[in-house]
Each structure stands twice: as structure tokens, then as C-alpha cells.
N, C-alpha and C. Protein backbone atom coordinates (compact mmCIF):
# COMPACT_ATOMS: atom_id res chain seq x y z
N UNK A 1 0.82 -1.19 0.00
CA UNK A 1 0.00 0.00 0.00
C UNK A 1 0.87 1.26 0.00
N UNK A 2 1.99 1.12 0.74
CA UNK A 2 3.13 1.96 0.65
C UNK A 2 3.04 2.63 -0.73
N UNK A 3 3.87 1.59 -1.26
CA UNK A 3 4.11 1.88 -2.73
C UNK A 3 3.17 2.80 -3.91
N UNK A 4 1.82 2.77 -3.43
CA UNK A 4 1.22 3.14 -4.13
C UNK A 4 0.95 4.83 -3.79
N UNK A 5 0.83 4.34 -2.85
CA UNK A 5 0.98 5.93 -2.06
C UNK A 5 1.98 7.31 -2.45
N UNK A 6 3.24 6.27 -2.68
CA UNK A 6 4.66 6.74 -3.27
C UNK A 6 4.40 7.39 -4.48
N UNK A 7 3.42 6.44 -5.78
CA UNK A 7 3.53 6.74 -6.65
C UNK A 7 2.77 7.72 -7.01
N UNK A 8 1.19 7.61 -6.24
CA UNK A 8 0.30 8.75 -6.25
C UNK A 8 0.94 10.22 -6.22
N UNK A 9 1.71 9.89 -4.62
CA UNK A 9 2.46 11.19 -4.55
C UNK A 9 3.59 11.78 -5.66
N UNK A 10 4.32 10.53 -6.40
CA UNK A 10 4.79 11.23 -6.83
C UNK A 10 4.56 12.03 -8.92
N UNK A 11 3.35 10.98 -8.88
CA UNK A 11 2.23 11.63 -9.96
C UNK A 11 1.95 13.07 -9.74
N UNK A 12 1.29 13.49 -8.59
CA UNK A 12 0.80 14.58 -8.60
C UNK A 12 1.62 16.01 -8.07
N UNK A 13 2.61 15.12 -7.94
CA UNK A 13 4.34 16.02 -7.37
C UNK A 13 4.61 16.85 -9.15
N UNK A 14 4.64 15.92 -9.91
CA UNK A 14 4.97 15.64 -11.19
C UNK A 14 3.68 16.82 -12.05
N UNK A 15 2.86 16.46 -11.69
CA UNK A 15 1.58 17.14 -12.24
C UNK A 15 1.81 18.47 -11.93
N UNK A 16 2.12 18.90 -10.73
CA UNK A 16 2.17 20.44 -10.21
C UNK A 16 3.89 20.89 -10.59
N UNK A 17 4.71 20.22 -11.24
CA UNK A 17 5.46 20.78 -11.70
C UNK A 17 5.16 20.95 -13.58
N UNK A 18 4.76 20.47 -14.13
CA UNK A 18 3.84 20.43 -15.28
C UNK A 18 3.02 21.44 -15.17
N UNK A 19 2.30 21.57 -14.39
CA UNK A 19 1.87 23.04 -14.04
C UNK A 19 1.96 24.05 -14.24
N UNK A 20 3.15 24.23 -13.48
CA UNK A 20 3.83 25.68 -13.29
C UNK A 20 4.92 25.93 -14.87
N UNK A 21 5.00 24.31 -15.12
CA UNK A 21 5.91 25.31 -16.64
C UNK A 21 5.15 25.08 -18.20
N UNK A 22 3.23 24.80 -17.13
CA UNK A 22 2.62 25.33 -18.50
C UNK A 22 2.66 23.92 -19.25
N UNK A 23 3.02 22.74 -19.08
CA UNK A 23 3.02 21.66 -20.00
C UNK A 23 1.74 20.75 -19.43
N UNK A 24 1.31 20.25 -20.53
CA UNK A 24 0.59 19.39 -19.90
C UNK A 24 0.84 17.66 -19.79
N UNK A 25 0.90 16.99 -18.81
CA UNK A 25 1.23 16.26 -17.88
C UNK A 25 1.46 14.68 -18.94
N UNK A 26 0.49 14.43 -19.92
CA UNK A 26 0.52 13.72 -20.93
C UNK A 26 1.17 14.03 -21.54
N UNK A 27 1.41 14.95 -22.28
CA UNK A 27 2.06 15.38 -23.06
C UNK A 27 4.00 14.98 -22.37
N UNK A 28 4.19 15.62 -21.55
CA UNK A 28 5.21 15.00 -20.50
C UNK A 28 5.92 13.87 -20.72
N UNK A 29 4.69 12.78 -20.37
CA UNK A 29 4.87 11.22 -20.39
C UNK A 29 4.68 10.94 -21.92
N UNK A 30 4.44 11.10 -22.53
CA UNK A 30 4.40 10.76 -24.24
C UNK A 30 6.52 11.18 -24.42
N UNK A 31 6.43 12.19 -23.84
CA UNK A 31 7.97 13.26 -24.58
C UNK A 31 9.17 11.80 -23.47
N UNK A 32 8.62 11.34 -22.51
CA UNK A 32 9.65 10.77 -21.81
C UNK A 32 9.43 9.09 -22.43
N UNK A 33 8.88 8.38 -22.76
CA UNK A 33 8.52 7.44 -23.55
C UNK A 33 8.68 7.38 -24.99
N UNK A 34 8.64 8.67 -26.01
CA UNK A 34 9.58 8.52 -27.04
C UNK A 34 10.85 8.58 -27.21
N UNK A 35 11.31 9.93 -25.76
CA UNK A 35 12.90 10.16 -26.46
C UNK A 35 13.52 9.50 -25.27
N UNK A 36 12.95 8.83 -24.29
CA UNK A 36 14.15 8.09 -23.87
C UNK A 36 15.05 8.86 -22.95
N UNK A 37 16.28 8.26 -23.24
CA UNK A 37 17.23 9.06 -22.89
C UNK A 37 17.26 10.73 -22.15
N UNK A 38 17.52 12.08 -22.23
CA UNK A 38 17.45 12.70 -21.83
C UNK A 38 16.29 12.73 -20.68
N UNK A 39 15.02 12.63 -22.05
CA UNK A 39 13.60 13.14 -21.18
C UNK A 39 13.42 11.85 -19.75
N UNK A 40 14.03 10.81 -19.78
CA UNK A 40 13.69 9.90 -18.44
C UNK A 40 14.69 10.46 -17.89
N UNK A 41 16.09 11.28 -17.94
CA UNK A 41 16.69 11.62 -17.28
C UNK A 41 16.04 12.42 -15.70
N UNK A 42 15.08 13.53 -17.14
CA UNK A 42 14.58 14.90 -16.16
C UNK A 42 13.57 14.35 -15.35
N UNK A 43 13.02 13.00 -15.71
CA UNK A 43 11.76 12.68 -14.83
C UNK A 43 12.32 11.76 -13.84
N UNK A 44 13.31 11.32 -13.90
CA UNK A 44 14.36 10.80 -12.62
C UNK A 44 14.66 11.87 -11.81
N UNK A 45 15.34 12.99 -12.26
CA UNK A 45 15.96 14.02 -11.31
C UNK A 45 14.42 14.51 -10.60
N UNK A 46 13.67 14.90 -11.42
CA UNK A 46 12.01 15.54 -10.85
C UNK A 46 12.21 14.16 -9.98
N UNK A 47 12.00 13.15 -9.74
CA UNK A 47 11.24 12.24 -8.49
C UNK A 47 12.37 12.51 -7.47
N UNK A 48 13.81 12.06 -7.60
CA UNK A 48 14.62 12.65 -6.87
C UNK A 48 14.82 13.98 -5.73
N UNK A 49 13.94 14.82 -6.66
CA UNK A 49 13.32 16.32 -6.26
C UNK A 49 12.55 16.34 -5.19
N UNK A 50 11.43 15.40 -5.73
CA UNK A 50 10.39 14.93 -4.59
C UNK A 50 11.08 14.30 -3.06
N UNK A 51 11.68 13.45 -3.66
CA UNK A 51 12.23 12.48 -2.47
C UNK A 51 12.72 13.43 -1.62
N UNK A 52 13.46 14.01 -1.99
CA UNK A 52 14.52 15.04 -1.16
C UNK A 52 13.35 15.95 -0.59
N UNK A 53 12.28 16.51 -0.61
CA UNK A 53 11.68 17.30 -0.23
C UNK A 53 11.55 19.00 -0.89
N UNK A 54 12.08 18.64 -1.72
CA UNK A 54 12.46 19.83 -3.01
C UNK A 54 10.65 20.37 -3.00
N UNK A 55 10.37 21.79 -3.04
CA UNK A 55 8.48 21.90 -3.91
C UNK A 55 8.86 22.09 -4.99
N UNK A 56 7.75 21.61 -5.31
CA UNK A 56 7.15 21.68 -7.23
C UNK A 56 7.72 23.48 -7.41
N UNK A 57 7.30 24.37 -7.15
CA UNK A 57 7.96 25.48 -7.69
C UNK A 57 9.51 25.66 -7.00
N UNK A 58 10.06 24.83 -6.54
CA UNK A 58 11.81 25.09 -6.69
C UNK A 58 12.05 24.29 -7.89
N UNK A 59 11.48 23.06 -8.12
CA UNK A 59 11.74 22.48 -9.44
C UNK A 59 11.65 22.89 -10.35
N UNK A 60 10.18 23.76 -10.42
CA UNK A 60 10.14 24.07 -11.88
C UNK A 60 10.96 25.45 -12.14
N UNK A 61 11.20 26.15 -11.12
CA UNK A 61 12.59 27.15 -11.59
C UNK A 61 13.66 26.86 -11.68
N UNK A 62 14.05 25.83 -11.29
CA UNK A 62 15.31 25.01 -11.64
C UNK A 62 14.97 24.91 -13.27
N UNK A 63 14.05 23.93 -13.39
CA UNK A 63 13.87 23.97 -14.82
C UNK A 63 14.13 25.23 -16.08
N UNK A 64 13.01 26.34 -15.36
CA UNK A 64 13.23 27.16 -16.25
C UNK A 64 14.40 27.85 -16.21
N UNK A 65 15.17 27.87 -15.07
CA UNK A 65 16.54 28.57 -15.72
C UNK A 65 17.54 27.69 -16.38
N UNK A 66 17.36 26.59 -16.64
CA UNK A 66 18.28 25.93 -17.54
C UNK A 66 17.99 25.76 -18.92
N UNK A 67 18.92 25.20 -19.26
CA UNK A 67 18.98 25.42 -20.79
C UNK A 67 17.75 24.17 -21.85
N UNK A 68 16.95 23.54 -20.73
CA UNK A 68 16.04 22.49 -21.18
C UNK A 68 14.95 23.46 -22.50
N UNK A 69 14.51 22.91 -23.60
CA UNK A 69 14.05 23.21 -24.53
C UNK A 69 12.37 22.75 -24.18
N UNK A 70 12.10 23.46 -23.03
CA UNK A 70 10.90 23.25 -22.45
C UNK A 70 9.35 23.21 -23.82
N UNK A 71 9.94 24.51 -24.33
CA UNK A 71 8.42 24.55 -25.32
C UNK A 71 8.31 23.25 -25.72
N UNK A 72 9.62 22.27 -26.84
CA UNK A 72 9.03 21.13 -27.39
C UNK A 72 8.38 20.41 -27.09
N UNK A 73 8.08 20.18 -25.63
CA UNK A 73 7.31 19.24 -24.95
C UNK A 73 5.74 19.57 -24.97
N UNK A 74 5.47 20.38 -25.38
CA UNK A 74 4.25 20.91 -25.85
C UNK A 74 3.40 20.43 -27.03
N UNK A 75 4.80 20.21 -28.34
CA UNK A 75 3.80 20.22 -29.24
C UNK A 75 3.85 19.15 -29.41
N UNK A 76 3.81 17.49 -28.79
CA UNK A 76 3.88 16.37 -29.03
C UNK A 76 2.27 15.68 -29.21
């Protein structure tokens, strides 16, 4: 039951950082399931984020000040 709990939380951890940089949350999981590589990177470091106790808006300004090509994830 743990586990699920984990994942709930960290769905909607995930969702409210999707949020704040304007993407929507499918769209997200489509971009990390085609390209693999990089995009499971950022959704590793985002749960990581969580774990640590990081909020959804320190993440997602982390995000936006880096050099991530945020719009593409949009038009998938």
C-alpha cells in the first residue's frame, strides 16, 4: 500500500510541476517514452526532487533557468 501511495504522490508532485511550466502532464509522459534518454533523465531528477523534499515550484525554476528546450514538450 506503501508503494502506491509513493507513486500517487509522486504523480501529482509531477503534475504540479507540469503546471507551473505550463506543459501538460501527458504530453510530458508521451515526450519521456519517445525520447528516452534525456527526457527519463529529467523525470528521474524531478522524483529525486520529490524524495529530497524539493516543492514543485523550486523544481520548476530550476527547470526554467536551464537550458532544457521546455516549449518542445508541448507540441507532441
Amino acid at each position: 500500500m506503501n508503494t502506491i501511495n509513493n507513486v500517487k504522490s509522486f504523480f501529482l508532485f509531477e503534475r504540479k510541476v507540469c503546471d507551473l511550466l505550463r506543459i501538460e502532464q501527458c504530453h510530458f509522459a508521451t515526450y519521456v517514452n519517445q525520447n528516452r534518454g534525456y527526457a527519463l533523465l529529467l523525470r528521474n531528477w524531478i522524483k529525486e526532487s520529490h524524495q529530497k523534499g524539493d516543492t514543485a515550484n523550486e523544481v520548476a525554476q530550476t527547470i526554467k533557468r536551464s537550458k532544457l528546450l521546455v516549449d518542445n514538450i508541448n507540441f507532441l
